[in-house]
Protein backbone atom coordinates (compact mmCIF):
# COMPACT_ATOMS: atom_id res chain seq x y z
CA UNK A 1 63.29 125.50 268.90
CA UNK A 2 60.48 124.49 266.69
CA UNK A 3 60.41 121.35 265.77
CA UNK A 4 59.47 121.04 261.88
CA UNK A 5 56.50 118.10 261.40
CA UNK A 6 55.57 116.32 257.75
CA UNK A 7 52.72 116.11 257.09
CA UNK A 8 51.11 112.42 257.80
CA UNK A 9 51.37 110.20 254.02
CA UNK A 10 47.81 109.71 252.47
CA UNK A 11 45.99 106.42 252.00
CA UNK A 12 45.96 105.83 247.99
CA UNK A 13 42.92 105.80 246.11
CA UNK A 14 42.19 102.48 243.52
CA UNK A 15 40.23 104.73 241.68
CA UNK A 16 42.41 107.46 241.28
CA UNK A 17 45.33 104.69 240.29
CA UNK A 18 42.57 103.45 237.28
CA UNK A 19 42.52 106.90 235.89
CA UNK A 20 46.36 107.48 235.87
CA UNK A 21 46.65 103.50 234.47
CA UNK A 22 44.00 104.47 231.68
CA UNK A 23 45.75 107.88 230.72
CA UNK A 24 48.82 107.28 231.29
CA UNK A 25 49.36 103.43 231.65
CA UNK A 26 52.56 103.10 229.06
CA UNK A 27 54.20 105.74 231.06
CA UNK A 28 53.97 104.01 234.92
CA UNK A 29 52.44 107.04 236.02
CA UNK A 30 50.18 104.32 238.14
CA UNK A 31 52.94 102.70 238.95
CA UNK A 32 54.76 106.30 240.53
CA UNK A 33 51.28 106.67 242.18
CA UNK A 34 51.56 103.83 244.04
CA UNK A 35 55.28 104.14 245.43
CA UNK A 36 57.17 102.14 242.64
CA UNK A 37 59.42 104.47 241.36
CA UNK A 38 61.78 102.09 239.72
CA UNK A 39 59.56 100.12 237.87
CA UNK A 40 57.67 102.94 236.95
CA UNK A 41 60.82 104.82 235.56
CA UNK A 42 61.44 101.51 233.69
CA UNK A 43 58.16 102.05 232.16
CA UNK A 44 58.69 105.27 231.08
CA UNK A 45 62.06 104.57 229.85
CA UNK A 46 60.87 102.13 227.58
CA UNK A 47 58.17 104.30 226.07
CA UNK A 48 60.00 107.08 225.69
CA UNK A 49 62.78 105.64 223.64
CA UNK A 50 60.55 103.54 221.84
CA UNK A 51 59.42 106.86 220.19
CA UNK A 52 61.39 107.61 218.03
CA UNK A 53 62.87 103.68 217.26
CA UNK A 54 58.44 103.11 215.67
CA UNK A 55 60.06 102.57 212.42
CA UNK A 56 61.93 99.46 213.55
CA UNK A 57 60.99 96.46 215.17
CA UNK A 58 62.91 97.67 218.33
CA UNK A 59 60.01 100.41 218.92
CA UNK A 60 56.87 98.20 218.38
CA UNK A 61 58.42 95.66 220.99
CA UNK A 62 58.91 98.34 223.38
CA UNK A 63 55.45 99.69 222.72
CA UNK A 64 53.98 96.08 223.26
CA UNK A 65 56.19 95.13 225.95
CA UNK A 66 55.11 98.36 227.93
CA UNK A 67 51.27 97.35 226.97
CA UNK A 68 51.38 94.21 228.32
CA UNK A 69 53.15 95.15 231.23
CA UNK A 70 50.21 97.73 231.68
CA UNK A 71 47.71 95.14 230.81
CA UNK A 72 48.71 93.24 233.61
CA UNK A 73 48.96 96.15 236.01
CA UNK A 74 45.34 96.56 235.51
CA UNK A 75 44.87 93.34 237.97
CA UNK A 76 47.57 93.94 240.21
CA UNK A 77 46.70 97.58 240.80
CA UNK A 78 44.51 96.65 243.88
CA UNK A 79 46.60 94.82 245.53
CA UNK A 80 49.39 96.97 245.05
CA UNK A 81 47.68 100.03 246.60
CA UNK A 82 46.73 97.72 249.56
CA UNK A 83 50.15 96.74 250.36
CA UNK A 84 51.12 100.64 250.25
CA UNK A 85 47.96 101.34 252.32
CA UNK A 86 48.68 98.81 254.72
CA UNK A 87 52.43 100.02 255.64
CA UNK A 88 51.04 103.61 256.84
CA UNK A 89 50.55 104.30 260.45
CA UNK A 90 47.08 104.22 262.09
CA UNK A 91 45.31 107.34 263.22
């Protein structure tokens, strides 16, 4: 019987975390880069619905909430992808 192997999980790149953060920041897309789904569905959640809600004050506080939030990911992105980094095996 052959025995079916996954392939090994890949170190993340800081860099590659920047670009997603700068394109894509109000989304979480870092945020699913770096192995935090939830709070990067959160993210995304808030964005989304704050769409269509511009016209009332509920949208711009999503839009700023989800700013800040990104604002702030820009200095915790390092240290997030370390902590990921550090949890994978050695080769």
């Amino acid at each position: 019987m052959l025995a079916m192997t996954l392939p090994a999980p890949r170190r993340k790149s800081v860099g590659l975390a920047y670009v997603l953060w700068a394109l894509f920041g109000l989304f979480g897309l870092h945020r699913f880069y770096l192995g935090r789904n939830l709070s990067a569905a959160g993210m995304a959640a808030i964005t989304v619905l704050s769409v269509p809600m511009i016209w009332s004050g509920l949208g711009l506080l999503g839009f700023v909430t989800t700013g800040t939030w990104a604002l702030a990911d820009a200095l915790l992105i390092p240290g997030m992808a370390k902590e990921l980094n550090e949890q994978l095996p050695v080769t």
